[in-house]
C-alpha atoms as a PDB file:
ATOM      1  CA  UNK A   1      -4.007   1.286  24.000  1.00  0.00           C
ATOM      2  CA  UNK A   2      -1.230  -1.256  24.106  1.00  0.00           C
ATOM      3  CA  UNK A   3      -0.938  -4.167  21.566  1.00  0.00           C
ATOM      4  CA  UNK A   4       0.961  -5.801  19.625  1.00  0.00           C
ATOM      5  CA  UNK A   5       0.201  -7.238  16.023  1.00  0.00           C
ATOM      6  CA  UNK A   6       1.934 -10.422  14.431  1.00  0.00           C
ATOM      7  CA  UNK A   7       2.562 -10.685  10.789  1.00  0.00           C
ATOM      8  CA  UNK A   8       4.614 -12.840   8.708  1.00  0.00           C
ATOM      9  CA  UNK A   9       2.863 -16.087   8.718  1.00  0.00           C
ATOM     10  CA  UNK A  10       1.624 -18.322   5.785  1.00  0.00           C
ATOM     11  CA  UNK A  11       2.219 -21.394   3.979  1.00  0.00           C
ATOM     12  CA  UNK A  12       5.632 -22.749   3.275  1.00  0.00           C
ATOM     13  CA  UNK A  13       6.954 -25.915   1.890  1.00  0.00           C
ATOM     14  CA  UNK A  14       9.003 -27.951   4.378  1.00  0.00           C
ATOM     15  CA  UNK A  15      12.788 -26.967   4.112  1.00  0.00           C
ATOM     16  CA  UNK A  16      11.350 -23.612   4.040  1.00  0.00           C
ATOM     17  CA  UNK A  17      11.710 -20.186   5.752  1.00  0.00           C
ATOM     18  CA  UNK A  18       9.469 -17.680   7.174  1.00  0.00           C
ATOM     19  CA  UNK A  19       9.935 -14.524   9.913  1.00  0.00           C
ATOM     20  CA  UNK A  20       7.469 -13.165  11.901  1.00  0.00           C
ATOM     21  CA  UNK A  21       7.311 -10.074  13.219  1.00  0.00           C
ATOM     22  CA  UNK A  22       5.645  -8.960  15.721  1.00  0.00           C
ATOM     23  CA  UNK A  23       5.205  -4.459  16.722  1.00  0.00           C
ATOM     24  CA  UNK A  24       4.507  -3.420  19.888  1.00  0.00           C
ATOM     25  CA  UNK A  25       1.757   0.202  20.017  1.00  0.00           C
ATOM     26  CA  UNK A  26       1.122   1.895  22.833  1.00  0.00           C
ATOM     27  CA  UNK A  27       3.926   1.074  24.533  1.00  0.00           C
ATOM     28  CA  UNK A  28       7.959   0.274  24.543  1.00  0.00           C
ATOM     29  CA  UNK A  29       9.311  -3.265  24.224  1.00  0.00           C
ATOM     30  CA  UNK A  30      12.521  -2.607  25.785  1.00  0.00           C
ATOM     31  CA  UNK A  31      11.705  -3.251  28.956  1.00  0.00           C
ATOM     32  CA  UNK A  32       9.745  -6.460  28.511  1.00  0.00           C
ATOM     33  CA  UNK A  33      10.226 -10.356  28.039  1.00  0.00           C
ATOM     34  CA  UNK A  34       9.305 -11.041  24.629  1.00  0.00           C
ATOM     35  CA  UNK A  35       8.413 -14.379  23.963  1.00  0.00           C
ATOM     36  CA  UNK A  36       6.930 -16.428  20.698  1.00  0.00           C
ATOM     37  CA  UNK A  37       4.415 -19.151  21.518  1.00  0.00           C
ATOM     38  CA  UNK A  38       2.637 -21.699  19.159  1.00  0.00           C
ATOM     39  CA  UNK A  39      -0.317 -23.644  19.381  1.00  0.00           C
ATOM     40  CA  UNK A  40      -1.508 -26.760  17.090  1.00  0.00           C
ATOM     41  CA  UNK A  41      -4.373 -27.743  16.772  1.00  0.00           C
ATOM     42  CA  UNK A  42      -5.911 -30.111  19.557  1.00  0.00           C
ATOM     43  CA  UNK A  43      -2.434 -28.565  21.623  1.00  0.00           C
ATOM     44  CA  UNK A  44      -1.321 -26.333  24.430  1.00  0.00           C
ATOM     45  CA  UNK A  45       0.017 -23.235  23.520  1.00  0.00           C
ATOM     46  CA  UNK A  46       3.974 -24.005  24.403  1.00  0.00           C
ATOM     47  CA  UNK A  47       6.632 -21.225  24.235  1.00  0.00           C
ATOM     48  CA  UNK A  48       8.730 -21.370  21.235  1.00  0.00           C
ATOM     49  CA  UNK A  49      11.807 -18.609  21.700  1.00  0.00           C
ATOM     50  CA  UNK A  50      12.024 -16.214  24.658  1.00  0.00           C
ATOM     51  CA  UNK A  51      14.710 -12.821  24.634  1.00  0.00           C
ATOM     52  CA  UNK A  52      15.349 -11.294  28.064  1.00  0.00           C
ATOM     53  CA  UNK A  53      14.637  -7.525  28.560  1.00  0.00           C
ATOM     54  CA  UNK A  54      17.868  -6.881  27.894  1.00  0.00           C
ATOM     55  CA  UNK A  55      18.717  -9.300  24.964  1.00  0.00           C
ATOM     56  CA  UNK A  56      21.178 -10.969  26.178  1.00  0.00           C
ATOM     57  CA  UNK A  57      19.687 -14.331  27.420  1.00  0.00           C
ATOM     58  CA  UNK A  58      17.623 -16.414  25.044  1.00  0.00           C
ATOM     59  CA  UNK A  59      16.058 -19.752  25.682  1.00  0.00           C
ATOM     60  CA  UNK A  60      14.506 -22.180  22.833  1.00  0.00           C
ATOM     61  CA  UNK A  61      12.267 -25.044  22.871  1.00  0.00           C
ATOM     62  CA  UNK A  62      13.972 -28.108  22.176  1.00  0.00           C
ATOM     63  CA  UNK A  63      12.138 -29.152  19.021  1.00  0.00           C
ATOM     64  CA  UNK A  64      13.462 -25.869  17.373  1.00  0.00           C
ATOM     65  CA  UNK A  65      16.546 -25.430  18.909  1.00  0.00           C
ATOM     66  CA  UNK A  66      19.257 -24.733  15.783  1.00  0.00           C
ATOM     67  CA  UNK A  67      16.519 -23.999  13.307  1.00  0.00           C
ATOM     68  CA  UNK A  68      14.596 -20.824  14.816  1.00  0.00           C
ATOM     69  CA  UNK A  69      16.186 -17.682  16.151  1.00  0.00           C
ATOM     70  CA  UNK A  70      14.315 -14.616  17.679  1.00  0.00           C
ATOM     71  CA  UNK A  71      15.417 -11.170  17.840  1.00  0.00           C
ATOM     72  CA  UNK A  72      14.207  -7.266  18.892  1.00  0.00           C
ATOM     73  CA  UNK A  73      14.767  -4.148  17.658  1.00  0.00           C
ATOM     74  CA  UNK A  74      13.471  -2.101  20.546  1.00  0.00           C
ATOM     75  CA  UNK A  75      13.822   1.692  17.950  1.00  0.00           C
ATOM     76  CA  UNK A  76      11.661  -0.368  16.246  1.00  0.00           C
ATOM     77  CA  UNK A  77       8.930  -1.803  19.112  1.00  0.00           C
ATOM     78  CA  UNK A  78       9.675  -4.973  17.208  1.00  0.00           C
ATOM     79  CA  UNK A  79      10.646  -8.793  18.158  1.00  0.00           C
ATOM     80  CA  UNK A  80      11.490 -11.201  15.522  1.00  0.00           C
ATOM     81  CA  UNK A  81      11.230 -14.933  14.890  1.00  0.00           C
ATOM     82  CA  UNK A  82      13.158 -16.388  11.995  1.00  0.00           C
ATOM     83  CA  UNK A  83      12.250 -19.858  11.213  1.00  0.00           C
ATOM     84  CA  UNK A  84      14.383 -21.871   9.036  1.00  0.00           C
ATOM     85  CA  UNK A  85      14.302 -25.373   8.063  1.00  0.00           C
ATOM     86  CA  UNK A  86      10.591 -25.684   8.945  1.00  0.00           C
ATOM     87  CA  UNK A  87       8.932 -29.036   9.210  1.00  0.00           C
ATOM     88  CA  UNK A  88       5.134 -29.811   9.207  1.00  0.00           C
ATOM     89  CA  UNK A  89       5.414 -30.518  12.813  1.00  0.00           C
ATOM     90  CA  UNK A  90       5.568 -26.644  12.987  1.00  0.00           C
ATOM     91  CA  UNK A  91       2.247 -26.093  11.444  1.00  0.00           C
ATOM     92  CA  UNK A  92       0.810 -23.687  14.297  1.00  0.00           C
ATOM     93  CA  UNK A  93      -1.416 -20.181  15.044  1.00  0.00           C
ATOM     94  CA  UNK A  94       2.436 -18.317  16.558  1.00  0.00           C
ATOM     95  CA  UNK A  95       1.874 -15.767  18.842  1.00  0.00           C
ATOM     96  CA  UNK A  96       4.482 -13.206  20.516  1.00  0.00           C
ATOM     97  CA  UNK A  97       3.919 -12.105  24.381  1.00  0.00           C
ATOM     98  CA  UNK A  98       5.358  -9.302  26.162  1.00  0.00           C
ATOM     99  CA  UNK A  99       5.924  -9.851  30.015  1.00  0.00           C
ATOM    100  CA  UNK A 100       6.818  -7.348  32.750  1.00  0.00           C
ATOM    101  CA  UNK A 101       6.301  -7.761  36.796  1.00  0.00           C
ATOM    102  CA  UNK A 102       3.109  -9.216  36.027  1.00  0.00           C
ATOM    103  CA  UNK A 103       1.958  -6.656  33.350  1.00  0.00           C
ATOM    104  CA  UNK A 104       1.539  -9.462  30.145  1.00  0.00           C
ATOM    105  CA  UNK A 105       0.078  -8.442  26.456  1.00  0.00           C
ATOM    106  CA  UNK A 106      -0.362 -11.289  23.998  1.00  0.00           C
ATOM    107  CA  UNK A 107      -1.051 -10.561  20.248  1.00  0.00           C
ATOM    108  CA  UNK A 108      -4.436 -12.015  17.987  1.00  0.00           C
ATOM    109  CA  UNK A 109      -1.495 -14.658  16.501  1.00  0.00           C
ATOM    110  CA  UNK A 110      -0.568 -15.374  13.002  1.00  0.00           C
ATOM    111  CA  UNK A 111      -0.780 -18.775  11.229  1.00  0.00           C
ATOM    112  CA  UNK A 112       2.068 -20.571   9.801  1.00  0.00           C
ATOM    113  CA  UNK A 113       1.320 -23.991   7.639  1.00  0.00           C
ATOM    114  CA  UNK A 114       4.330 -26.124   6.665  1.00  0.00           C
ATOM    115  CA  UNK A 115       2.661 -28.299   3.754  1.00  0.00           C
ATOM    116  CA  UNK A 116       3.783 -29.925   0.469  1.00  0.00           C
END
């Protein structure tokens, strides 16, 4: 059966770091679109970071453009989303989405909470 499970998430001070992580069973990453989304309470889920199949194209929401990075280790059936200089605005259930020709498997999420 093909999932994948996020981990990684908690509660950070703002200013703070966190990576998620995000392992794909069942089946092999390395020919998917991985993609983080977030969604805030009262929101739309919006995309945060997306990595082509082949890693070589990325694309970032504005609002964390420069502070977030994502990354895969396809040995590992893993995608990555470090997250540095968080803000409160941040404060969101992340979860990671793998895409290909129309075959799409989301994972149960994990919450991140920026808070003083």
């Amino acid at each position: 059966q093909a999932q994948l499970v996020e981990s990684g998430g908690g509660l950070v001070q703002p200013g703070g770091s966190l990576r998620l992580s995000c392992v794909a069973s069942g089946f092999t990453i390395s020919g998917y679109v991985m993609t983080w989304y977030r969604q805030a309470p009262g929101k739309e889920r919006e995309m945060v970071a997306k990595m082509s199949s082949s890693g070589r194209v990325t694309t970032y929401a504005a609002s964390v453009t420069g502070r977030f990075a994502i990354s895969r280790d396809n040995a590992k059936y893993t995608v990555y989303l470090q997250m540095n200089s968080l803000k409160p605005e941040d404060t969101a259930v992340y979860y990671c989405n793998a895409e290909s020709y129309g075959v799409a498997y989301w994972g149960q999420g994990t919450q991140v909470t920026v808070s003083s």
